[in-house]
Protein backbone atom coordinates (compact mmCIF):
# COMPACT_ATOMS: atom_id res chain seq x y z
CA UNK A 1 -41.05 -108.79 -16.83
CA UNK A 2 -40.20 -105.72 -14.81
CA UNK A 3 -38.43 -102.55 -16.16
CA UNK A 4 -37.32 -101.27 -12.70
CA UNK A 5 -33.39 -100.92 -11.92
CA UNK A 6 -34.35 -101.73 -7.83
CA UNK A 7 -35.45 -105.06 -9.30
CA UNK A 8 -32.61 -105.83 -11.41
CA UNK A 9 -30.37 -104.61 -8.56
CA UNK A 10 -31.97 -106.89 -6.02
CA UNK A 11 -31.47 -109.88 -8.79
CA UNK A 12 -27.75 -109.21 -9.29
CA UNK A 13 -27.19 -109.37 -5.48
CA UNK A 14 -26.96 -113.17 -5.48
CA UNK A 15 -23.73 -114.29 -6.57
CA UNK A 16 -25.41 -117.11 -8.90
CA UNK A 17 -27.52 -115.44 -9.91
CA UNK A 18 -24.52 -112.41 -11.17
CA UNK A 19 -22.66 -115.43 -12.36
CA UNK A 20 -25.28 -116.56 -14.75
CA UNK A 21 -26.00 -113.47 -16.25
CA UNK A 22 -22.45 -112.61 -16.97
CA UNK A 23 -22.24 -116.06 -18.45
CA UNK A 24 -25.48 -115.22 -20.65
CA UNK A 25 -23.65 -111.81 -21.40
CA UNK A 26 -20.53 -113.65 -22.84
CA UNK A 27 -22.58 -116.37 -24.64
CA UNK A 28 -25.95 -116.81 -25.38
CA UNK A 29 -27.19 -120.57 -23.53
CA UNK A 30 -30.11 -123.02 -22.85
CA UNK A 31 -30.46 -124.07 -19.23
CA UNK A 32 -28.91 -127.52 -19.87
CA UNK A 33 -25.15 -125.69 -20.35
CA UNK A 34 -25.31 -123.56 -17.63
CA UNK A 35 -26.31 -126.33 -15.43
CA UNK A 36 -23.30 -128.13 -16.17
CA UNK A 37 -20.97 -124.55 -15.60
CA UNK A 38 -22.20 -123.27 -12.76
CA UNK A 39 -21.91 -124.95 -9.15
CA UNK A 40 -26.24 -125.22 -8.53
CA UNK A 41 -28.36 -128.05 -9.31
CA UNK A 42 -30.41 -127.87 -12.62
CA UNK A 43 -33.43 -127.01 -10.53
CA UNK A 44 -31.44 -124.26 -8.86
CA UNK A 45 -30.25 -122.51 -12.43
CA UNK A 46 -33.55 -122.60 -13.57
CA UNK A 47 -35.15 -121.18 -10.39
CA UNK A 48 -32.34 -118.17 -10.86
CA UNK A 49 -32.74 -117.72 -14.25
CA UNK A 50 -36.70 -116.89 -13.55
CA UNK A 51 -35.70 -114.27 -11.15
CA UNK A 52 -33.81 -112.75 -14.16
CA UNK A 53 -36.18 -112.98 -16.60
CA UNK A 54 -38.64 -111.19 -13.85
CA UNK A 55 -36.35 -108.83 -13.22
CA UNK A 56 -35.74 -107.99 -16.74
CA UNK A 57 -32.37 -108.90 -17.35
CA UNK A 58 -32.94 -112.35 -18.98
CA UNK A 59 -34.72 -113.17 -22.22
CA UNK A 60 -36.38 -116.41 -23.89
CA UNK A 61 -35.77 -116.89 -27.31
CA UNK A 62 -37.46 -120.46 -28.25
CA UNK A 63 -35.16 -122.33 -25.76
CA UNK A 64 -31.81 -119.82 -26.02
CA UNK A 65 -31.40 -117.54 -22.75
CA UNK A 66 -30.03 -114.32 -23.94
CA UNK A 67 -29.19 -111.21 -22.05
CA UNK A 68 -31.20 -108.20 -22.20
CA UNK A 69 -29.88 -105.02 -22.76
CA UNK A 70 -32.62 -103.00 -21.86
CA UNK A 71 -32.59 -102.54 -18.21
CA UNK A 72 -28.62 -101.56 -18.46
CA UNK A 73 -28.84 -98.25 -19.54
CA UNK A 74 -30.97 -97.30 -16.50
CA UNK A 75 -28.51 -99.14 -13.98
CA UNK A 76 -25.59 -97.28 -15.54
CA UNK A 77 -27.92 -94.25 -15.15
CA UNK A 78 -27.95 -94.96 -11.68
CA UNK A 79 -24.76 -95.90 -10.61
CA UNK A 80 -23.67 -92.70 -12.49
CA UNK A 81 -25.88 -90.60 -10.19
CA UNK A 82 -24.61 -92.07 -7.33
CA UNK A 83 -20.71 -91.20 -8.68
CA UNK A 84 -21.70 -88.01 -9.15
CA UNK A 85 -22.90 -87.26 -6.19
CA UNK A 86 -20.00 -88.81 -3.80
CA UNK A 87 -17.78 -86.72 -6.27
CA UNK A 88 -19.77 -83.39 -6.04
CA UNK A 89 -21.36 -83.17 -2.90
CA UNK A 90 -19.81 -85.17 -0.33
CA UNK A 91 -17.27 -83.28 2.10
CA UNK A 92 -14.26 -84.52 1.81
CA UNK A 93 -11.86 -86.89 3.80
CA UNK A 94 -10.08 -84.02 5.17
CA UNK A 95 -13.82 -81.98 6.63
């Protein structure tokens, strides 16, 4: 399991992949229910939730596919950085 935001980042750029961890976010699932929400083949939900777990984002718990908090506070960490400096040290429109 990685601990690196650019790896989470790169995971949350697939749309189905987005979709099934806000899904796990909401509600806790096994691979069977999200199968049967979310417009990919079995195979294909179980293929994307591996690239979660990977990434960090995902957790195993006997069966139950939680989210994982951990890797959130270093996104927000980042995407606060990058707000702060378009707000601070860009030149603005009118430059």
């Amino acid at each position: 399991m990685s601990m690196d935001p650019a790896a989470a980042l790169d995971a949350l750029g697939d749309r189905t992949r987005r979709e099934i961890f806000e899904r796990l976010v909401a509600r806790p699932s096994r691979i069977g229910f999200l199968a049967e929400h979310v417009a990919v083949s079995r195979p294909a939900v179980s293929h994307h939730v591996k690239v979660l777990k990977a990434a960090g984002l995902v957790r195993d718990d006997r069966g139950l596919l939680l989210a994982s908090p951990d890797l959130l506070p270093a996104l927000r960490t980042y995407f606060d950085r990058l707000w702060f400096c378009l707000l601070y040290t860009s030149p603005s429109p009118r430059d």
